[in-house]
Protein backbone atom coordinates (compact mmCIF):
# COMPACT_ATOMS: atom_id res chain seq x y z
CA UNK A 1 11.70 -91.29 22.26
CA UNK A 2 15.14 -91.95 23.31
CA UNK A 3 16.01 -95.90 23.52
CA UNK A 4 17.27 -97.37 26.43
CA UNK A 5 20.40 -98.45 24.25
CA UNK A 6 21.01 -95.06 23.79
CA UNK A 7 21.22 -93.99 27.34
CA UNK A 8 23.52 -96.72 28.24
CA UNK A 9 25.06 -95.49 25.44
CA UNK A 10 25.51 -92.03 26.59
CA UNK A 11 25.51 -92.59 29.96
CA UNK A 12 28.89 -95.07 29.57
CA UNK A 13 31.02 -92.70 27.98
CA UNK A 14 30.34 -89.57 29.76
CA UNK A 15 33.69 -90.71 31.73
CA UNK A 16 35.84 -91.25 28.88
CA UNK A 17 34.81 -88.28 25.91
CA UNK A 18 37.44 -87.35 24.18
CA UNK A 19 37.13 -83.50 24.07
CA UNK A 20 38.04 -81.37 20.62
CA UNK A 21 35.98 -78.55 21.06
CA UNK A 22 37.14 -75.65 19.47
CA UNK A 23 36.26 -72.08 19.90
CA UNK A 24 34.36 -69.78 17.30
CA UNK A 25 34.33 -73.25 15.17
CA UNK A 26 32.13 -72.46 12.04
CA UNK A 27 32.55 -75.66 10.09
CA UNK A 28 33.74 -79.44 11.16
CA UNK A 29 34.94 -82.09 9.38
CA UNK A 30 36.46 -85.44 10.97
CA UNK A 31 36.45 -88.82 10.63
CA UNK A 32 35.31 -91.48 12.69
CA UNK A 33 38.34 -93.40 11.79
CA UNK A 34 39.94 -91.52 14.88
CA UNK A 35 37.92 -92.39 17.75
CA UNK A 36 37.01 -94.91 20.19
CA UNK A 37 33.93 -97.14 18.89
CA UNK A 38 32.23 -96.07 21.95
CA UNK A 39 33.75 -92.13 22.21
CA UNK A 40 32.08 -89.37 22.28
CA UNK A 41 33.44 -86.21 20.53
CA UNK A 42 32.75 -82.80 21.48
CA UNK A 43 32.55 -79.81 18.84
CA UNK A 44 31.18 -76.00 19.78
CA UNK A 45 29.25 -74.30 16.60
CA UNK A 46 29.08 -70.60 17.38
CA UNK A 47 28.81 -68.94 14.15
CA UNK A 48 25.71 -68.00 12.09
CA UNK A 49 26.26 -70.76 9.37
CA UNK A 50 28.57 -73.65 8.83
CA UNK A 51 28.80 -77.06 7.62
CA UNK A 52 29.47 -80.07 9.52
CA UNK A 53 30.69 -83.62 7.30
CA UNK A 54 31.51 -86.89 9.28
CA UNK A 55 33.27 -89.09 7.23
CA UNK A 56 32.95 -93.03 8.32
CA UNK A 57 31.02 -92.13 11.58
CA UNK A 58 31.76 -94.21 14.04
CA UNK A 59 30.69 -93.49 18.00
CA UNK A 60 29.10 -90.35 18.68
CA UNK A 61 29.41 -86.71 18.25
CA UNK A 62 28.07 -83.97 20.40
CA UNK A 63 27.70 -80.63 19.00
CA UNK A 64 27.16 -77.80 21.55
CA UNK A 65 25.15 -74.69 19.73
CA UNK A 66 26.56 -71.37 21.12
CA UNK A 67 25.41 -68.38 19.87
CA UNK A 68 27.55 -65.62 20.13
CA UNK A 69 26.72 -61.84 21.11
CA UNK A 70 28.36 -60.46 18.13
CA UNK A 71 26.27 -62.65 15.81
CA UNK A 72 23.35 -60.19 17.27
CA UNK A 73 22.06 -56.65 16.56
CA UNK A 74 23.14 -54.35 19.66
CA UNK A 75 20.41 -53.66 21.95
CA UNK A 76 18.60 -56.72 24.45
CA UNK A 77 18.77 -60.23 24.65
CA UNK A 78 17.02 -62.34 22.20
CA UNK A 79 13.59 -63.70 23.41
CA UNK A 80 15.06 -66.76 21.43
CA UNK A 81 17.65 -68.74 19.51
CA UNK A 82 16.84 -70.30 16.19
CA UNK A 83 18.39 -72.83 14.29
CA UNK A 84 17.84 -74.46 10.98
CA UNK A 85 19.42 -78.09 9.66
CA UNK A 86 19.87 -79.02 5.99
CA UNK A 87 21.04 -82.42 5.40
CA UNK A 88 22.96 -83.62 2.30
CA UNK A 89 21.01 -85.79 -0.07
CA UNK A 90 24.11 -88.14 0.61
CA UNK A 91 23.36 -87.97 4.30
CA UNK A 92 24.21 -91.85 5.42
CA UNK A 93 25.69 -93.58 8.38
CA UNK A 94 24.61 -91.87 11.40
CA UNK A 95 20.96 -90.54 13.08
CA UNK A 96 20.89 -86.70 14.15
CA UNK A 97 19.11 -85.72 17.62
CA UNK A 98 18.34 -82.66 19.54
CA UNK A 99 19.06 -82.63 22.96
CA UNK A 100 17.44 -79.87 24.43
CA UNK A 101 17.67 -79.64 28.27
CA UNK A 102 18.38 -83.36 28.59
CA UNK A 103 15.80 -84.79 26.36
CA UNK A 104 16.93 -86.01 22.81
CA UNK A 105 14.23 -85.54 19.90
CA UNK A 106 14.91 -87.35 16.60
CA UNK A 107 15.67 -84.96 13.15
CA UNK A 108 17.49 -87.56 10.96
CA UNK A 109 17.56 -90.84 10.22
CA UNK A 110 19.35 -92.85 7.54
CA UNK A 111 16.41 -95.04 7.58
CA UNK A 112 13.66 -92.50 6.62
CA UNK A 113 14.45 -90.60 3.58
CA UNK A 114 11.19 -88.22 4.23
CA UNK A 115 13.13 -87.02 6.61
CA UNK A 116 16.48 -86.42 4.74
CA UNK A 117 14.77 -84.41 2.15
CA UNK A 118 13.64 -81.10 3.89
CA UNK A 119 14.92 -78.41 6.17
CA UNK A 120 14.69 -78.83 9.90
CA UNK A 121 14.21 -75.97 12.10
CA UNK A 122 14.38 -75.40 16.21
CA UNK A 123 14.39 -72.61 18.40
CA UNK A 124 15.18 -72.57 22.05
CA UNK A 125 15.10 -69.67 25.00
CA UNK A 126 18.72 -68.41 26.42
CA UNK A 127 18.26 -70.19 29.60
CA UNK A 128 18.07 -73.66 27.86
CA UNK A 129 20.62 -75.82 26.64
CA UNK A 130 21.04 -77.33 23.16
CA UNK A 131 23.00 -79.76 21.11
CA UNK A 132 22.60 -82.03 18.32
CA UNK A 133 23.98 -85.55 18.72
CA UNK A 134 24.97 -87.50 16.04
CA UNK A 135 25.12 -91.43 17.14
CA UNK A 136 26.99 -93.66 14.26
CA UNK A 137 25.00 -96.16 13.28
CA UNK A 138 26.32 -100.37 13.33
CA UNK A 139 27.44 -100.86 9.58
CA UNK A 140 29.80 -103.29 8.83
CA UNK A 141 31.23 -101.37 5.82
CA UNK A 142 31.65 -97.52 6.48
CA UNK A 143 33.44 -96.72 4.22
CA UNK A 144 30.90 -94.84 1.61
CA UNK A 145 28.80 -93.42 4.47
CA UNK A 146 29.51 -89.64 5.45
CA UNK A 147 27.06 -88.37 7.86
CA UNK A 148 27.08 -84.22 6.36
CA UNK A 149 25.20 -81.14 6.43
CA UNK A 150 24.52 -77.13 6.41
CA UNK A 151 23.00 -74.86 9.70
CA UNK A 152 22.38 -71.23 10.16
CA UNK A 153 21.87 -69.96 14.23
CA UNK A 154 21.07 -66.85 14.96
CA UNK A 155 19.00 -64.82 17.39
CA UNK A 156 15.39 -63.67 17.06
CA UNK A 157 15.57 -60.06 17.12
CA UNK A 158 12.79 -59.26 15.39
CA UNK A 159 9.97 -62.05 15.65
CA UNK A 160 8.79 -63.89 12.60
CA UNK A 161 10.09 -61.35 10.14
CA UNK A 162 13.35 -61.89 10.77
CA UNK A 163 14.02 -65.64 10.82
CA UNK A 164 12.57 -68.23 8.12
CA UNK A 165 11.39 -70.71 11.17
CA UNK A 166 7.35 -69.76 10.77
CA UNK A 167 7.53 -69.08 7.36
CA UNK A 168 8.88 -72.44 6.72
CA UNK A 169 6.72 -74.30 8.41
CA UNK A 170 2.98 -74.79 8.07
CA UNK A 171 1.40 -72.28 10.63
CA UNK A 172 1.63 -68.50 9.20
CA UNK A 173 3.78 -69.56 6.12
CA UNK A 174 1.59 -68.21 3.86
CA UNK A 175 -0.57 -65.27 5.97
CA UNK A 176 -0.33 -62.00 4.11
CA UNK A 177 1.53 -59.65 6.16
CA UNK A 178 -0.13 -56.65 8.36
CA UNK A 179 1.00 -52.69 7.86
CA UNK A 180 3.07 -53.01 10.85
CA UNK A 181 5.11 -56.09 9.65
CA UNK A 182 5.51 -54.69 6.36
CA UNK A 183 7.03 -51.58 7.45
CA UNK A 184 9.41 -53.69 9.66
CA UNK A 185 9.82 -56.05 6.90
CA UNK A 186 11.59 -52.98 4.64
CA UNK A 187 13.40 -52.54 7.56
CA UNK A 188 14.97 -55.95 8.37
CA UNK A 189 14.92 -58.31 5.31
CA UNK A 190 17.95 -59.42 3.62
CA UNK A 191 15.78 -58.28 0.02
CA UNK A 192 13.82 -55.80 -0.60
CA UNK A 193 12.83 -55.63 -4.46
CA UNK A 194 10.04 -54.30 -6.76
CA UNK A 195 9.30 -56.21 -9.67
CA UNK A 196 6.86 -58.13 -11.60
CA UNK A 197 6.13 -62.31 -11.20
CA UNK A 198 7.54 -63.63 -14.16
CA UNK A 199 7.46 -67.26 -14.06
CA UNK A 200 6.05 -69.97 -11.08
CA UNK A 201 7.84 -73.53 -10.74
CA UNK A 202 6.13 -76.13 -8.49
CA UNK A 203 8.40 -78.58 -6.97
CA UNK A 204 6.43 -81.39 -5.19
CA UNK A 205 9.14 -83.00 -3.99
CA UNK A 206 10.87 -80.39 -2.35
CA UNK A 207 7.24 -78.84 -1.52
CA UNK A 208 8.52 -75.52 -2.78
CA UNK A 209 7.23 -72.83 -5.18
CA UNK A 210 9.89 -70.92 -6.90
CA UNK A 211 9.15 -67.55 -7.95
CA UNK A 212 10.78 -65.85 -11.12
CA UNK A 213 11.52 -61.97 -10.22
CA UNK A 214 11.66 -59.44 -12.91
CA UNK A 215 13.33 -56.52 -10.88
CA UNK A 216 12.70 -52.86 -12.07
CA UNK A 217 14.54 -51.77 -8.95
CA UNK A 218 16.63 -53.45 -6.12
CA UNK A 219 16.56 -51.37 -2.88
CA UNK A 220 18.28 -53.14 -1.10
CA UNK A 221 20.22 -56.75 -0.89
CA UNK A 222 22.48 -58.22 1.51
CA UNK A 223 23.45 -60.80 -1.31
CA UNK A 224 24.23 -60.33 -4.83
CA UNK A 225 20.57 -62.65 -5.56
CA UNK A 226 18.94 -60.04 -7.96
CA UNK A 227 21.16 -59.33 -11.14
CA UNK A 228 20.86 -58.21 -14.69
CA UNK A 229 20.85 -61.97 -16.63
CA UNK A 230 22.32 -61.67 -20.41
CA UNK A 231 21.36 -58.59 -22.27
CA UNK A 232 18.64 -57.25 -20.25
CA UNK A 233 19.11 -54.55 -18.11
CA UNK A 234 16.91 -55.55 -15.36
CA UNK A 235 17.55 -57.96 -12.44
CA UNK A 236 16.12 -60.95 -12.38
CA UNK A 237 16.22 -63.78 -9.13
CA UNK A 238 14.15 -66.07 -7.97
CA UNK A 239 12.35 -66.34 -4.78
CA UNK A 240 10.98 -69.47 -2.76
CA UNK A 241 7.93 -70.01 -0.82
CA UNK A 242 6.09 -73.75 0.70
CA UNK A 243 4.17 -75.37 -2.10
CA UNK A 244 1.06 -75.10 -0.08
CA UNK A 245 0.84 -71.36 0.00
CA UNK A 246 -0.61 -71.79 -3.91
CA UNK A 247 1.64 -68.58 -5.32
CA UNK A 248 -0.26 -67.99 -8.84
CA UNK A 249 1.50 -66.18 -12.14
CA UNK A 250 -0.61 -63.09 -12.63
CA UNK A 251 0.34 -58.85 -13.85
CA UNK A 252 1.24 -56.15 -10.99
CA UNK A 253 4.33 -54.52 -9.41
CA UNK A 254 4.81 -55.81 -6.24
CA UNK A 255 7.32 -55.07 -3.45
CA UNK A 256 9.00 -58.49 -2.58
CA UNK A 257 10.68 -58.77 0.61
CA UNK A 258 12.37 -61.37 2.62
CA UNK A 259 15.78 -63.25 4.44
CA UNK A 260 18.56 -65.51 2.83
CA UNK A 261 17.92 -68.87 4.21
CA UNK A 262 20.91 -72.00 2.95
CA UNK A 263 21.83 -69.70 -0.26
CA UNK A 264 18.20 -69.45 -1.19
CA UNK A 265 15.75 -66.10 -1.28
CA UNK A 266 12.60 -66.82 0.46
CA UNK A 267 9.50 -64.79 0.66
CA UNK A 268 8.38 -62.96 4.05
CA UNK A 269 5.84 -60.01 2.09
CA UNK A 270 4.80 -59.02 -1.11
CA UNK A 271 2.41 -56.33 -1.07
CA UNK A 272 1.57 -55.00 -4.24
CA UNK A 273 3.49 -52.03 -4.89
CA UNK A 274 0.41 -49.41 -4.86
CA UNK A 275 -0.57 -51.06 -1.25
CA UNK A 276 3.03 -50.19 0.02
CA UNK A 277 3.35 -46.96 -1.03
CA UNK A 278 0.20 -46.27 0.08
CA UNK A 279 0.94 -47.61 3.85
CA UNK A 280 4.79 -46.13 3.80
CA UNK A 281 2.44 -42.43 3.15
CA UNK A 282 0.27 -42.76 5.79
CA UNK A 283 3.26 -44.05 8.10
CA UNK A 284 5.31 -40.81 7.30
CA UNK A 285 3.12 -38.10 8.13
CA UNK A 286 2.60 -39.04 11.95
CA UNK A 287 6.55 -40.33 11.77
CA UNK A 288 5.30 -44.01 12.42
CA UNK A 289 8.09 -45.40 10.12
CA UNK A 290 10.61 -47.30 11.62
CA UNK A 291 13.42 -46.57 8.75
CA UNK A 292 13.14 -44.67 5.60
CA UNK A 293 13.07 -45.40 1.60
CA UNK A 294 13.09 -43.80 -1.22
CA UNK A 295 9.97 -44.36 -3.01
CA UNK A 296 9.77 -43.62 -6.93
């Protein structure tokens, strides 16, 4: 809930922002050194990742998200727009909002360091209007606090395979994936690998799994994530996936697929490799397949 300082806030410097926005900005660093205590500064993120550092926030900040059309696959508008927020462990001196048609939602705050630790994602519909707001919060020394962090934006083209938003978060994280999404997945993941589990890392704090890959072949990758590792001649990466979806070590070949999300690889479906093939078959004799592979 919005505080009624915040609207007066707001409200009293709508008449005196100063304006910087700049056009196709990707990343934004400033300091609050250079504004008005009670300024607001106005910055327009179009591109599909970025970083954004505030050093010695001060007033506000206003950060219009604006996707762009080239960002996009060609063909219709997006049902959607989704955006994801990684703060820096550092992250001090300032607490992020949305504002989403009006109506400002809390992400960070300085105060709660739950909520500085994990990834926070938001999607909105074309017709709506978004922005993160970054108020400075009253310190009397600034001077160590820098307000910083990573986002990706980008456009849901192709539903929950295609963005990490429901696979990050609790509902359908960890739901194996049906024929049809699997054949879609080959299509449109930034990985798609066969290879064997090789090792399974728990991190509570994070709430992560991280999944060694043993690659016996990389079909495709959209990132150089999978690659030979001393003197072996297989590729080896790892993957990530929530804690609570209880990934196990065990034997098989399975066909790991999934999207680059803040540098990381994380996990959208892993059939087992027999269990593919076997649905990529059946898919190519009535020419069901929406792209095609070569299978061994």
């Amino acid at each position: 809930m919005l505080s009624l300082f915040l609207w007066i806030f707001i409200l009293g410097t709508l008449h005196s922002v100063i304006c910087s926005s700049v056009e196709n900005q990707c990343n934004w660093r400033g300091s609050g050194l250079s504004l008005e205590p009670r300024s607001v500064e106005q910055v327009s993120l179009q591109c599909a990742e970025g970083t954004v550092e505030w050093l010695y926030p001060t007033g506000a900040l206003r950060l219009s998200l604006v996707p762009r059309q080239s960002l996009a696959s060609p063909g219709p508008l997006p049902r959607r727009f989704t955006a994801c927020i990684k703060p820096t462990a550092s992250f001090r001196g300032a607490q992020l909002y949305l504002e989403k048609d009006g109506i400002l939602k809390l992400l960070l705050s300085e105060g709660l360091p739950a909520m500085r630790s994990r990834v926070h994602c938001f999607s909105w519909q074309p017709h709506q209007k978004v922005a993160l707001f970054l108020q400075a919060t009253p310190h009397q020394d600034i001077s160590r606090r820098i307000s910083a962090f990573r986002y990706e934006l980008r456009g849901d083209w192709d539903g929950r395979l295609a963005l990490p938003l429901s696979k990050l978060s609790m509902e359908g994280a960890c739901r194996p994936c049906n024929d049809t999404e699997i054949l879609m997945a080959v299509c449109t993941s930034d990985f798609v690998v066969r290879g064997n589990i090789r090792t399974v890392v728990n991190d509570a704090e994070l709430q992560q799994s991280v999944i060694g890959i043993s690659a016996t072949r990389v079909l495709r990758q959209k990132f150089t994530l999978f690659q030979p590792r001393g003197r072996s001649v297989k590729s080896h990466g790892d993957i990530r996936t929530p804690l609570s979806c209880g990934v196990k070590l065990g034997p098989g070949s399975f066909l790991f697929m999934g999207w680059v999300h803040f540098g990381d690889a994380w996990l959208g479906c892993a059939p087992r490799y027999k269990d593919f093939k076997r649905v990529y078959e059946e898919a190519s004799e009535v020419h069901a397949n929406p792209c095609e592979i070569a299978l061994d």
